[in-house]
PDB file of N, CA and C in Angstrom:
ATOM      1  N   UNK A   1      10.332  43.649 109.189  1.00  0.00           N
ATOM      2  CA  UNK A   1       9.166  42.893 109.569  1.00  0.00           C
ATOM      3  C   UNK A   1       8.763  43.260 110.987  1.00  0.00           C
ATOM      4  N   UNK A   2       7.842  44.235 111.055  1.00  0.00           N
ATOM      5  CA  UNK A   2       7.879  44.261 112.331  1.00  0.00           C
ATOM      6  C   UNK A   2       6.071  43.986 112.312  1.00  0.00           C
ATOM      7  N   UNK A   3       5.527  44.509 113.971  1.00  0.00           N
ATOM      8  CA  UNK A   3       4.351  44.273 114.339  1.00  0.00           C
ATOM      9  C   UNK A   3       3.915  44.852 115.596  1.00  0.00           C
ATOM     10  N   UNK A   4       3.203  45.624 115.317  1.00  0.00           N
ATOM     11  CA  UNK A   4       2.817  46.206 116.563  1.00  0.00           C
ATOM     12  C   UNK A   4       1.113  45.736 117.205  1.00  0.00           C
ATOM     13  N   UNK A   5       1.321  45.724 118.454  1.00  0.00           N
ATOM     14  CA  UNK A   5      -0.189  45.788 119.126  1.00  0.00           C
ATOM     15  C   UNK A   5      -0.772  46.026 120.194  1.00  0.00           C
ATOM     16  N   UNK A   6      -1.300  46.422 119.832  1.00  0.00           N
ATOM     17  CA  UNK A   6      -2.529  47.687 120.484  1.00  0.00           C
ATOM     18  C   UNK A   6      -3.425  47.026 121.449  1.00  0.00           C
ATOM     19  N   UNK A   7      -3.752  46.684 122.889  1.00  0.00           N
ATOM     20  CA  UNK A   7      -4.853  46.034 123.346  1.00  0.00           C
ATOM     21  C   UNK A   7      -5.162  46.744 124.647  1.00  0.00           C
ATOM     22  N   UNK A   8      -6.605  47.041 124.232  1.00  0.00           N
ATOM     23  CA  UNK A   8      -7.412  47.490 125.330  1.00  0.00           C
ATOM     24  C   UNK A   8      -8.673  46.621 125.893  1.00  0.00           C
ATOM     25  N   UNK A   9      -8.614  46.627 127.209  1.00  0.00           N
ATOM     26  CA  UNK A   9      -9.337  45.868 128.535  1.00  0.00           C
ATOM     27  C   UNK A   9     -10.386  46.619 128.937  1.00  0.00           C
ATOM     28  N   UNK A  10     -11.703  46.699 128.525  1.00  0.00           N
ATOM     29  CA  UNK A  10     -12.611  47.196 129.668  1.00  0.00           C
ATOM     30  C   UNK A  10     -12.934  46.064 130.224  1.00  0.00           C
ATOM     31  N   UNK A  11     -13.531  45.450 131.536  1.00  0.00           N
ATOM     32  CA  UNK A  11     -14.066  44.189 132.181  1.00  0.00           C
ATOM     33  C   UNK A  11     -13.864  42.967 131.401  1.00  0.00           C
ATOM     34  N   UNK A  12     -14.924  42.566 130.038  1.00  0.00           N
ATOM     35  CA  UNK A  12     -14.688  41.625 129.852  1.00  0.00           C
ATOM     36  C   UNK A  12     -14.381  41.662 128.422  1.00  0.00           C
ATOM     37  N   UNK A  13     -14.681  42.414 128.003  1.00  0.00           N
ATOM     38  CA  UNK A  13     -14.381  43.689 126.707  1.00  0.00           C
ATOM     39  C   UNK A  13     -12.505  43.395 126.313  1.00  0.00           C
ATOM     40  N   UNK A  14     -12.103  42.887 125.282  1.00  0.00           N
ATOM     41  CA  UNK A  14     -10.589  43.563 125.179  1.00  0.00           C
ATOM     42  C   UNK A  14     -10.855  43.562 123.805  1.00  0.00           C
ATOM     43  N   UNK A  15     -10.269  44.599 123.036  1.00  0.00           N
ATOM     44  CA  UNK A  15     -10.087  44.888 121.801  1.00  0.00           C
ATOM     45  C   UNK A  15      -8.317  44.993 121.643  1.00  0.00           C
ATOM     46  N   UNK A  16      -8.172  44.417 120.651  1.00  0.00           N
ATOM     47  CA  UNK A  16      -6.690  44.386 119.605  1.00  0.00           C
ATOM     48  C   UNK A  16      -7.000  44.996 118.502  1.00  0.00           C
ATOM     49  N   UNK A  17      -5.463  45.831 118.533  1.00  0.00           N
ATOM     50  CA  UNK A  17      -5.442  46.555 117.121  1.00  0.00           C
ATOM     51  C   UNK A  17      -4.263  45.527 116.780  1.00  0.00           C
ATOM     52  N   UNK A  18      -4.254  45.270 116.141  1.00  0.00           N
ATOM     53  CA  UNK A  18      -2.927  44.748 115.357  1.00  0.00           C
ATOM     54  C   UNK A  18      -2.278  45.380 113.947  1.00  0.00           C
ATOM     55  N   UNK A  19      -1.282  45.890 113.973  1.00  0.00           N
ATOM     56  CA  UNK A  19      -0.518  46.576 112.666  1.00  0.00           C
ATOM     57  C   UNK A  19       0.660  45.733 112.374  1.00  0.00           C
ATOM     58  N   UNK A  20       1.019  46.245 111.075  1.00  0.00           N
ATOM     59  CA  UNK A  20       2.423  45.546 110.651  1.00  0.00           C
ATOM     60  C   UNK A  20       2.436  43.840 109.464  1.00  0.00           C
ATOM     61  N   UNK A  21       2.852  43.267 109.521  1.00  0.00           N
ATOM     62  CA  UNK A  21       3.150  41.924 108.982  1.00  0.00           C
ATOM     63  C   UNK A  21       3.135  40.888 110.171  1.00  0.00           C
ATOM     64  N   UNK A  22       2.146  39.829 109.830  1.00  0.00           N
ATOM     65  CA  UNK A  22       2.501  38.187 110.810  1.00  0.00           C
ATOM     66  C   UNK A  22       2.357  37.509 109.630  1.00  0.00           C
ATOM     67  N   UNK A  23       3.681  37.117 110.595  1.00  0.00           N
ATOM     68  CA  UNK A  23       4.525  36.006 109.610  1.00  0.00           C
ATOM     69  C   UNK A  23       5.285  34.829 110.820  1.00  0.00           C
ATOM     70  N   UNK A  24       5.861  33.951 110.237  1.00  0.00           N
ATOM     71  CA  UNK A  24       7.169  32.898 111.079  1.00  0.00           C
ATOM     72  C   UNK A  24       7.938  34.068 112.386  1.00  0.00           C
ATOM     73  N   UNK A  25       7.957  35.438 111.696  1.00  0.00           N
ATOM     74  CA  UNK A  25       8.991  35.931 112.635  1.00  0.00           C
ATOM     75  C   UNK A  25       7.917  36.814 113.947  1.00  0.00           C
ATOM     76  N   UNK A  26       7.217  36.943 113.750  1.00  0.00           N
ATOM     77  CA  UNK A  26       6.238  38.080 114.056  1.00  0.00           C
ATOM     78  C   UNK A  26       5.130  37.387 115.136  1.00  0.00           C
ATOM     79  N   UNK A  27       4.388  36.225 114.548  1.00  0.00           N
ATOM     80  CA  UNK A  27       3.671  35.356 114.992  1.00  0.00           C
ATOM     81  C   UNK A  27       3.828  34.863 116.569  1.00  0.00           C
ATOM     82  N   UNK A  28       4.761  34.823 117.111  1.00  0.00           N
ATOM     83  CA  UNK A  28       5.472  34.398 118.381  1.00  0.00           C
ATOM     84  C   UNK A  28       4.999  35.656 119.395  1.00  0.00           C
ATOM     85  N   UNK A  29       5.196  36.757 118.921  1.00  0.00           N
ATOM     86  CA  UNK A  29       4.891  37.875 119.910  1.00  0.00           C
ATOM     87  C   UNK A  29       3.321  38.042 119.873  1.00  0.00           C
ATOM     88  N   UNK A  30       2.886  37.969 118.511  1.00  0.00           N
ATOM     89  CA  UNK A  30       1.185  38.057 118.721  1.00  0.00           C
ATOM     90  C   UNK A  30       0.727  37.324 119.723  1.00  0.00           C
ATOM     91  N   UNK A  31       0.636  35.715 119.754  1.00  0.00           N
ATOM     92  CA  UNK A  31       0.683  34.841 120.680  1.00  0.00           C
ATOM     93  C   UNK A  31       0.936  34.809 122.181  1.00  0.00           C
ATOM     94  N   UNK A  32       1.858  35.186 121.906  1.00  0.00           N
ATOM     95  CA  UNK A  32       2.483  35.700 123.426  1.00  0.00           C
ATOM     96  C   UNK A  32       1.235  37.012 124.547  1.00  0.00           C
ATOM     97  N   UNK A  33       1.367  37.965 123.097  1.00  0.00           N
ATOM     98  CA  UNK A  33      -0.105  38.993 123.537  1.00  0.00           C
ATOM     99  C   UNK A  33      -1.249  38.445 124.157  1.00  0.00           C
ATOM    100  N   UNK A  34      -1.898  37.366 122.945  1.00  0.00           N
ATOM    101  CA  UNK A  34      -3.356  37.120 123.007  1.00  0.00           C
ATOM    102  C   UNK A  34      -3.455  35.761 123.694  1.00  0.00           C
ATOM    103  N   UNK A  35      -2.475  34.862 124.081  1.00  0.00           N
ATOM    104  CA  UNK A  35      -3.127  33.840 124.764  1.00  0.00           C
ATOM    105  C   UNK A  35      -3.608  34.126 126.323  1.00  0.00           C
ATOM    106  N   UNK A  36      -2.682  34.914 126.829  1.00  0.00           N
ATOM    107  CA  UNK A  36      -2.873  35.065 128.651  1.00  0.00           C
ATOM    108  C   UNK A  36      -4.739  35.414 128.558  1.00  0.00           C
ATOM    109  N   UNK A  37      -4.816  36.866 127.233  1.00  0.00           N
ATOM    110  CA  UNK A  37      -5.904  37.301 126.784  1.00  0.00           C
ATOM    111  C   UNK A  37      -7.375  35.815 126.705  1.00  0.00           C
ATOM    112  N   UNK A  38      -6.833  35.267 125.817  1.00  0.00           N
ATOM    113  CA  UNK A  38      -7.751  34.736 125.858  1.00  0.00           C
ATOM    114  C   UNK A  38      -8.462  33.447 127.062  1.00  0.00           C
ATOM    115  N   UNK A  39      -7.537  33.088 127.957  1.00  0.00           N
ATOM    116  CA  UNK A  39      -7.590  32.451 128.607  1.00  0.00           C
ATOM    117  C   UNK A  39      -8.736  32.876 129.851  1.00  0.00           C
ATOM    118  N   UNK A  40      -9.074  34.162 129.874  1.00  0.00           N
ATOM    119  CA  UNK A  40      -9.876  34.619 130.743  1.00  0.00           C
ATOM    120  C   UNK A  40     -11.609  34.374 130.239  1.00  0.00           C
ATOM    121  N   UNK A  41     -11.748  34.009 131.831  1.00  0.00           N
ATOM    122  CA  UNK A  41     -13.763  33.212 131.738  1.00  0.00           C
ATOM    123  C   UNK A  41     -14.199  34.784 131.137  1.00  0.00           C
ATOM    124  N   UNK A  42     -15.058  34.081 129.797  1.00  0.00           N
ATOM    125  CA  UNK A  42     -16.397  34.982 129.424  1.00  0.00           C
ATOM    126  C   UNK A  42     -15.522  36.772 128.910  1.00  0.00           C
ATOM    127  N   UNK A  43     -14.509  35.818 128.293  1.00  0.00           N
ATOM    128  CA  UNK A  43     -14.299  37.589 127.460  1.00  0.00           C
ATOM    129  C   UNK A  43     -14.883  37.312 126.453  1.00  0.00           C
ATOM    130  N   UNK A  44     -15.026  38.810 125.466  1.00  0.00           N
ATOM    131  CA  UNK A  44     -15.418  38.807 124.602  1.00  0.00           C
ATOM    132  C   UNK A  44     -13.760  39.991 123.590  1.00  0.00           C
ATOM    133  N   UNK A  45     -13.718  38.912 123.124  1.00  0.00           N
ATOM    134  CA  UNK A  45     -12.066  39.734 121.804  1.00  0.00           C
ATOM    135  C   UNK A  45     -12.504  39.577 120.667  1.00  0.00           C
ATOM    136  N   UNK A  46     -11.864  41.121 120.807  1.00  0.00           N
ATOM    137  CA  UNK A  46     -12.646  41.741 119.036  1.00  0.00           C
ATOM    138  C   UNK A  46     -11.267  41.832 118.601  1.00  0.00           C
ATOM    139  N   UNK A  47     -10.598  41.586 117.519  1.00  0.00           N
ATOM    140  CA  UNK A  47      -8.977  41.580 116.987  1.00  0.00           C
ATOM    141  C   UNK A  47      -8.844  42.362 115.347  1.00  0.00           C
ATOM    142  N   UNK A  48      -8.721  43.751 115.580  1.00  0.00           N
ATOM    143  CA  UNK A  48      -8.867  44.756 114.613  1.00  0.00           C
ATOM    144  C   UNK A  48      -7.446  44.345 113.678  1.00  0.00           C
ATOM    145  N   UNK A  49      -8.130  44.022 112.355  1.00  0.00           N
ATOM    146  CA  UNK A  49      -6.270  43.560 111.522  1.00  0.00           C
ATOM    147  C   UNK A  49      -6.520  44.676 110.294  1.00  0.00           C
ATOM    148  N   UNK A  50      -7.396  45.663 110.577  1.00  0.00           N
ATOM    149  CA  UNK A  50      -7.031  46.538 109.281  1.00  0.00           C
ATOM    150  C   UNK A  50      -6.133  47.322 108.521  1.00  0.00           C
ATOM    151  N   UNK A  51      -4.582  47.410 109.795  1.00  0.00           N
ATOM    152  CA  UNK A  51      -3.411  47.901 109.800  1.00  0.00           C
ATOM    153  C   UNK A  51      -2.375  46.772 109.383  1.00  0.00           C
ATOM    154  N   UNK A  52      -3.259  45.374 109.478  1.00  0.00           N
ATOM    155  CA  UNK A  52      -2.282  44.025 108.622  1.00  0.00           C
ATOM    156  C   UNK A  52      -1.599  44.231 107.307  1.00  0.00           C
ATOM    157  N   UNK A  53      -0.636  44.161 106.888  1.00  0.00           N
ATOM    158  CA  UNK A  53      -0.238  43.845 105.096  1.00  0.00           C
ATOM    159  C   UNK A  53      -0.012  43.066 104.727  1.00  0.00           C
ATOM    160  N   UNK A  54       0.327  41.704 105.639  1.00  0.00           N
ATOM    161  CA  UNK A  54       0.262  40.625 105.043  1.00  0.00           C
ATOM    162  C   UNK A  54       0.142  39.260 106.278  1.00  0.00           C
ATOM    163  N   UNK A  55      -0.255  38.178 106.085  1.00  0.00           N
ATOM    164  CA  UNK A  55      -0.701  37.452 106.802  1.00  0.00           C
ATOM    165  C   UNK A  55      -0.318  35.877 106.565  1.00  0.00           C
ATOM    166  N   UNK A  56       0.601  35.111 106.727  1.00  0.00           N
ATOM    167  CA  UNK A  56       1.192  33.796 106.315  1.00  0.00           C
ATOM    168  C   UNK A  56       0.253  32.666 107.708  1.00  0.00           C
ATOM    169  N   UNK A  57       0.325  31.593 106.920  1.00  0.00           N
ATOM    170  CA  UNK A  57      -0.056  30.276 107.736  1.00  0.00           C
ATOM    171  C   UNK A  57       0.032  30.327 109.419  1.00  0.00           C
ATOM    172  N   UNK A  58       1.437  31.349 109.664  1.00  0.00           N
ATOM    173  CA  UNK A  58       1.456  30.861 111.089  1.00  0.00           C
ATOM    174  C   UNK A  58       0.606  31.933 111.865  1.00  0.00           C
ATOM    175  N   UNK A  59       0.562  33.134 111.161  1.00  0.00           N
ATOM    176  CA  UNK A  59      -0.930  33.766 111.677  1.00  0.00           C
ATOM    177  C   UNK A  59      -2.054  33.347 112.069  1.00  0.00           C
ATOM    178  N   UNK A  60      -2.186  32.720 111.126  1.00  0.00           N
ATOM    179  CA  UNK A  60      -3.706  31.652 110.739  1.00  0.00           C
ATOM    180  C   UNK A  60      -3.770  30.370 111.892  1.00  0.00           C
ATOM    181  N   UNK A  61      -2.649  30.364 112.371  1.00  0.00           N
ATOM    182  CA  UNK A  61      -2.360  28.858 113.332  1.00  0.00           C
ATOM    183  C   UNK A  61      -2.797  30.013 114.962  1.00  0.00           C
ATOM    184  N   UNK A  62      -2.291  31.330 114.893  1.00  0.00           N
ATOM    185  CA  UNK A  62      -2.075  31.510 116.010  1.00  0.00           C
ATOM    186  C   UNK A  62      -3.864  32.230 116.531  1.00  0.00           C
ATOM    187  N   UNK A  63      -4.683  32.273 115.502  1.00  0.00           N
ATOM    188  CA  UNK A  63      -5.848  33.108 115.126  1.00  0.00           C
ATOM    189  C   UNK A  63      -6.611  31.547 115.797  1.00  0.00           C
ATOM    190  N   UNK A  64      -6.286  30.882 115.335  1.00  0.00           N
ATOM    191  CA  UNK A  64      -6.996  29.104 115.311  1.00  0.00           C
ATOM    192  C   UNK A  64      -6.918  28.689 116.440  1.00  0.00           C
ATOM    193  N   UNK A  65      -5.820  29.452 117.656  1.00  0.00           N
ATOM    194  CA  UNK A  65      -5.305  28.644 118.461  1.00  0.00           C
ATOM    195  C   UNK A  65      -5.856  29.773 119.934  1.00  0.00           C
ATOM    196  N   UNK A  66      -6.325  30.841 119.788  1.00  0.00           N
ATOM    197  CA  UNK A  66      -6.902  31.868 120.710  1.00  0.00           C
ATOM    198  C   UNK A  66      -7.975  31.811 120.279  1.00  0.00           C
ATOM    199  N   UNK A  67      -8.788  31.332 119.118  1.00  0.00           N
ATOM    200  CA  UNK A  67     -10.315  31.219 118.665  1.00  0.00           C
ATOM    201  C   UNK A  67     -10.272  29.935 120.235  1.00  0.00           C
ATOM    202  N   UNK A  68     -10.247  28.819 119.960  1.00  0.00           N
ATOM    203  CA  UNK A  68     -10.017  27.776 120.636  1.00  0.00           C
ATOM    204  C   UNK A  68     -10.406  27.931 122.001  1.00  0.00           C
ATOM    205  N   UNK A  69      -8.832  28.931 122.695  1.00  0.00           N
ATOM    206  CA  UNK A  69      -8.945  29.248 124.193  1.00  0.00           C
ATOM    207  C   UNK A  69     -10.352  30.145 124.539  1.00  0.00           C
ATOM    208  N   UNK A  70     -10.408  31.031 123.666  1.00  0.00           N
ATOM    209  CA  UNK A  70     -11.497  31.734 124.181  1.00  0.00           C
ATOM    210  C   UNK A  70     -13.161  30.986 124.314  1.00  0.00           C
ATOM    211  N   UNK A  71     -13.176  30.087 123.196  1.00  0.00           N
ATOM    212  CA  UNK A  71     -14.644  29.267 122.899  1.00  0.00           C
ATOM    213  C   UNK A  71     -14.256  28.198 124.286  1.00  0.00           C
ATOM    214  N   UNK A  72     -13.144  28.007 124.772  1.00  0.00           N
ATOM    215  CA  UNK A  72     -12.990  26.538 125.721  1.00  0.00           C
ATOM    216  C   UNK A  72     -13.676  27.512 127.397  1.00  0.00           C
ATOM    217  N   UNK A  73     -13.493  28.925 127.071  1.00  0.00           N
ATOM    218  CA  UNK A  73     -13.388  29.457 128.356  1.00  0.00           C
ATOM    219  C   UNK A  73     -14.877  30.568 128.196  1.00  0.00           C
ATOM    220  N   UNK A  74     -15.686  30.019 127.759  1.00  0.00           N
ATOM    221  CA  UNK A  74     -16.962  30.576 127.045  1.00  0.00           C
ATOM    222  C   UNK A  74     -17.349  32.007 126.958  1.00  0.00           C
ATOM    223  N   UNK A  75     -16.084  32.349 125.968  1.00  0.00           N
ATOM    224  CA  UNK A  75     -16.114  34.040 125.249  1.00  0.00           C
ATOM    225  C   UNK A  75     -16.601  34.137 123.814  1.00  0.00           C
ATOM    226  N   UNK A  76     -16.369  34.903 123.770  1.00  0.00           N
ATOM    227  CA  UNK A  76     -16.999  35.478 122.313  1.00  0.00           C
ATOM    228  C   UNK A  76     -15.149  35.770 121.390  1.00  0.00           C
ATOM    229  N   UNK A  77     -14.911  35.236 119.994  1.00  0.00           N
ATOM    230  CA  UNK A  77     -13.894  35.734 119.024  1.00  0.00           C
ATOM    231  C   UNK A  77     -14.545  36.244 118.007  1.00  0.00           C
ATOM    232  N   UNK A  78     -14.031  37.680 117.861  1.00  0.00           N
ATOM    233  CA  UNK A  78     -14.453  38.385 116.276  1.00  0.00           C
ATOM    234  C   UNK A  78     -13.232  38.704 115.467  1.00  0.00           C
ATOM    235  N   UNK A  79     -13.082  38.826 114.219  1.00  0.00           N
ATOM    236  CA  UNK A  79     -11.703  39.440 113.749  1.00  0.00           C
ATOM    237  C   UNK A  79     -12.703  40.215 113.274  1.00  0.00           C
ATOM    238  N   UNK A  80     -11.962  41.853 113.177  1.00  0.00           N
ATOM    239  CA  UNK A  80     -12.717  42.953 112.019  1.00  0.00           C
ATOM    240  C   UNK A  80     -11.632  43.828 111.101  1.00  0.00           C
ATOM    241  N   UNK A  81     -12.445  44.365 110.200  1.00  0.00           N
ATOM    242  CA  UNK A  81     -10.987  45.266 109.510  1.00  0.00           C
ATOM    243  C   UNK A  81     -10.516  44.164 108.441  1.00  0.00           C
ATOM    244  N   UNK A  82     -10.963  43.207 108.429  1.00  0.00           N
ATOM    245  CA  UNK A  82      -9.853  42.462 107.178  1.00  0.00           C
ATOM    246  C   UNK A  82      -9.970  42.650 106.046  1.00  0.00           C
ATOM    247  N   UNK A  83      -8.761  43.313 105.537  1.00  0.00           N
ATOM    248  CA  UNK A  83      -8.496  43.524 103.870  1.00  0.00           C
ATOM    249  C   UNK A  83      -9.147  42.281 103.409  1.00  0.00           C
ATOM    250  N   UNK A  84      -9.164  43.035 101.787  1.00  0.00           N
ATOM    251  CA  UNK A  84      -9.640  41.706 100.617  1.00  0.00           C
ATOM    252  C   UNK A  84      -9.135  40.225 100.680  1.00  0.00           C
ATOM    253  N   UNK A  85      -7.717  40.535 100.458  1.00  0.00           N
ATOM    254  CA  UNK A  85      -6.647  39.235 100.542  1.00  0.00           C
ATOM    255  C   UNK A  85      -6.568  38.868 101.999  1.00  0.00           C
ATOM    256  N   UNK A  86      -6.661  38.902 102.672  1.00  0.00           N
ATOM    257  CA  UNK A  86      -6.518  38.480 104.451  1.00  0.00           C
ATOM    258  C   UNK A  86      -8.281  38.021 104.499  1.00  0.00           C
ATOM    259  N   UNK A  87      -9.480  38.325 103.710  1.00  0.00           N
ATOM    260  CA  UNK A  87     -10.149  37.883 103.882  1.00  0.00           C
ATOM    261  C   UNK A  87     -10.417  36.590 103.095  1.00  0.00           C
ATOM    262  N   UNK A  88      -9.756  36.581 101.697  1.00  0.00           N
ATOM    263  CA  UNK A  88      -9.596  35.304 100.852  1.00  0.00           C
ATOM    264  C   UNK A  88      -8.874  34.224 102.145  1.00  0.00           C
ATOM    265  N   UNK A  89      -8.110  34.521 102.355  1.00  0.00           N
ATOM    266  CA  UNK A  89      -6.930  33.606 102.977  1.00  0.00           C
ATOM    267  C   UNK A  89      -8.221  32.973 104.107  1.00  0.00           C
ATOM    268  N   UNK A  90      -8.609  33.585 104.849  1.00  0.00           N
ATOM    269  CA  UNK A  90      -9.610  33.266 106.128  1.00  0.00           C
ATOM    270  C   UNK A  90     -10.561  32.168 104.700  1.00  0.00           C
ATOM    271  N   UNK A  91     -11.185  32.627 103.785  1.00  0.00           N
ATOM    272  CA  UNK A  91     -11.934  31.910 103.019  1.00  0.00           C
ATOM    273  C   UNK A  91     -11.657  30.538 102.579  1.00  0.00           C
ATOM    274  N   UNK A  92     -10.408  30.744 101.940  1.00  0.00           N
ATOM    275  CA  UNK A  92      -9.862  29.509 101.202  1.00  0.00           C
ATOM    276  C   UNK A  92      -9.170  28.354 102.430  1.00  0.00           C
ATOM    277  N   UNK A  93      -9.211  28.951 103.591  1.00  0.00           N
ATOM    278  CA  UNK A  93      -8.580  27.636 104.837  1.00  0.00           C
ATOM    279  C   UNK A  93      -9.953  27.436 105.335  1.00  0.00           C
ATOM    280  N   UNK A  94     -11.461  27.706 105.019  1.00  0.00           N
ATOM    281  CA  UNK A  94     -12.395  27.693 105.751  1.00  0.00           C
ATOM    282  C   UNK A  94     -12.468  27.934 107.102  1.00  0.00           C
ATOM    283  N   UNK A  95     -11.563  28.750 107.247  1.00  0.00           N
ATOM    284  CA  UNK A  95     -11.821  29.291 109.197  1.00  0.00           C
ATOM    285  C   UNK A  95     -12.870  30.124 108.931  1.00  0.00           C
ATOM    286  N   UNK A  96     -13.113  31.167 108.250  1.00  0.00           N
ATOM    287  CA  UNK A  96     -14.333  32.051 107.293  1.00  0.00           C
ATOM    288  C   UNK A  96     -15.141  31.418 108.274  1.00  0.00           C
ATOM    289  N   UNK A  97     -15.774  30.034 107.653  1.00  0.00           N
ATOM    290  CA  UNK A  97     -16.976  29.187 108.288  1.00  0.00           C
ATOM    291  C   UNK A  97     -17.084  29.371 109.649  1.00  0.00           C
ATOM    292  N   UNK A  98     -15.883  29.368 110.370  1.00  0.00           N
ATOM    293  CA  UNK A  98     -15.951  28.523 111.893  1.00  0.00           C
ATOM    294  C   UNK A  98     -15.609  30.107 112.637  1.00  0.00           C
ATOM    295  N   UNK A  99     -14.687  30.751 112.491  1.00  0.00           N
ATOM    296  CA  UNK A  99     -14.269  32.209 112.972  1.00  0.00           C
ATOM    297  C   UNK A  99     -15.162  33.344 112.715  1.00  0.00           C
ATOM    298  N   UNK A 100     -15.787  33.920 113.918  1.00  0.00           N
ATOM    299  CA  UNK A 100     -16.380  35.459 113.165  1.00  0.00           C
ATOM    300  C   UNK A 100     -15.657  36.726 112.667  1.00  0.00           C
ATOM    301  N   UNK A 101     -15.415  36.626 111.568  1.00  0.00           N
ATOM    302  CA  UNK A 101     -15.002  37.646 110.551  1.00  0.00           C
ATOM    303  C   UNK A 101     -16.003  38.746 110.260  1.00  0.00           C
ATOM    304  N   UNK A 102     -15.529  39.807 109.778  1.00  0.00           N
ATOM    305  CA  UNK A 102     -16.252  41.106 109.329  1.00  0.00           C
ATOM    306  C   UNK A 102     -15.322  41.734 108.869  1.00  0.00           C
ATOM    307  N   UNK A 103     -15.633  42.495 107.458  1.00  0.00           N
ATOM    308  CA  UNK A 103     -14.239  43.395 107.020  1.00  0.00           C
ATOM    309  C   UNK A 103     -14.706  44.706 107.475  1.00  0.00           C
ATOM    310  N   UNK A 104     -15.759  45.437 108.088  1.00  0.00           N
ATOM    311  CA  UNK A 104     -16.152  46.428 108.490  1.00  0.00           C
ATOM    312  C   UNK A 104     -16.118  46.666 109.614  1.00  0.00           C
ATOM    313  N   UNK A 105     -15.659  47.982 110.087  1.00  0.00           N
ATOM    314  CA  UNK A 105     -15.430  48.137 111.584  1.00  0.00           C
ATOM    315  C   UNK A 105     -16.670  48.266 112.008  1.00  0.00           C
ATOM    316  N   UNK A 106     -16.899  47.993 112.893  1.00  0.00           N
ATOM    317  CA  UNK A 106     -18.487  48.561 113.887  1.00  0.00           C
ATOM    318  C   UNK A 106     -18.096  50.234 114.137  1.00  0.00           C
ATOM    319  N   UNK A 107     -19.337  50.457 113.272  1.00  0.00           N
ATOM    320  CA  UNK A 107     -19.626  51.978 113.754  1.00  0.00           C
ATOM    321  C   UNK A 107     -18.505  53.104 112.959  1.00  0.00           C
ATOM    322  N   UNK A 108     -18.116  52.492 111.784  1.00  0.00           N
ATOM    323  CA  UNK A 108     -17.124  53.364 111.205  1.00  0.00           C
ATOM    324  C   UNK A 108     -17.079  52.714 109.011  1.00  0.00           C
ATOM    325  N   UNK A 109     -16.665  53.344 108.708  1.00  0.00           N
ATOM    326  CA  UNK A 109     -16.432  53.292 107.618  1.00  0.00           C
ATOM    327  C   UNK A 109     -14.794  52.430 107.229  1.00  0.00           C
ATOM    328  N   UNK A 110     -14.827  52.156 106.377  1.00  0.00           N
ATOM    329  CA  UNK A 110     -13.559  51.306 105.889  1.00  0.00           C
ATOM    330  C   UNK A 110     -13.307  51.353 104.448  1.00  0.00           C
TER     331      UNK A 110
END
């Protein structure tokens, strides 16, 4: 179970790649990544999960919980890249509604 990630900073700009499985074990280090991240005035995080394979509840808690910081600290949250099933899952908890999702990368094919 592992997880790797990828994050690049221009000014206010940071993009995440995220690869691997989040899960209970995995979830802790994502977090760890993206909160300092999101805590900064007027970013805008784009969080690439097209390298995801699978995605459990506490993903979904930690996605819910940097959507949050970033809207409290008036940035912009996108997820892009999301497989079929990682996009059901966003669907069926209705974050879909409230989170900006896209399964297509900007400016690329998928």
């Amino acid at each position: 179970m592992n997880i790797s990630i990828d994050v690049k900073e221009n000014e206010k700009l940071v993009e995440v790649k995220v690869s691997g499985e989040i899960d209970a074990y995995t979830a802790p280090k994502l977090r760890e990544n993206l909160f300092p991240l999101a805590e900064k005035e007027g970013v805008q995080m784009v969080v690439n999960l097209s390298d995801v394979s699978y995605m459990d509840s506490t993903g979904l808690g930690v996605f819910v919980g940097v959507f949050k910081n970033v809207r409290a600290n008036n940035g912009e949250f996108k997820i892009i890249g999301l497989s079929d099933r990682l996009k059901r899952l966003f669907e069926i908890t209705g974050l879909a509604d409230i989170i900006d999702i896209n399964t297509q990368i900007e400016g690329g094919v998928q």
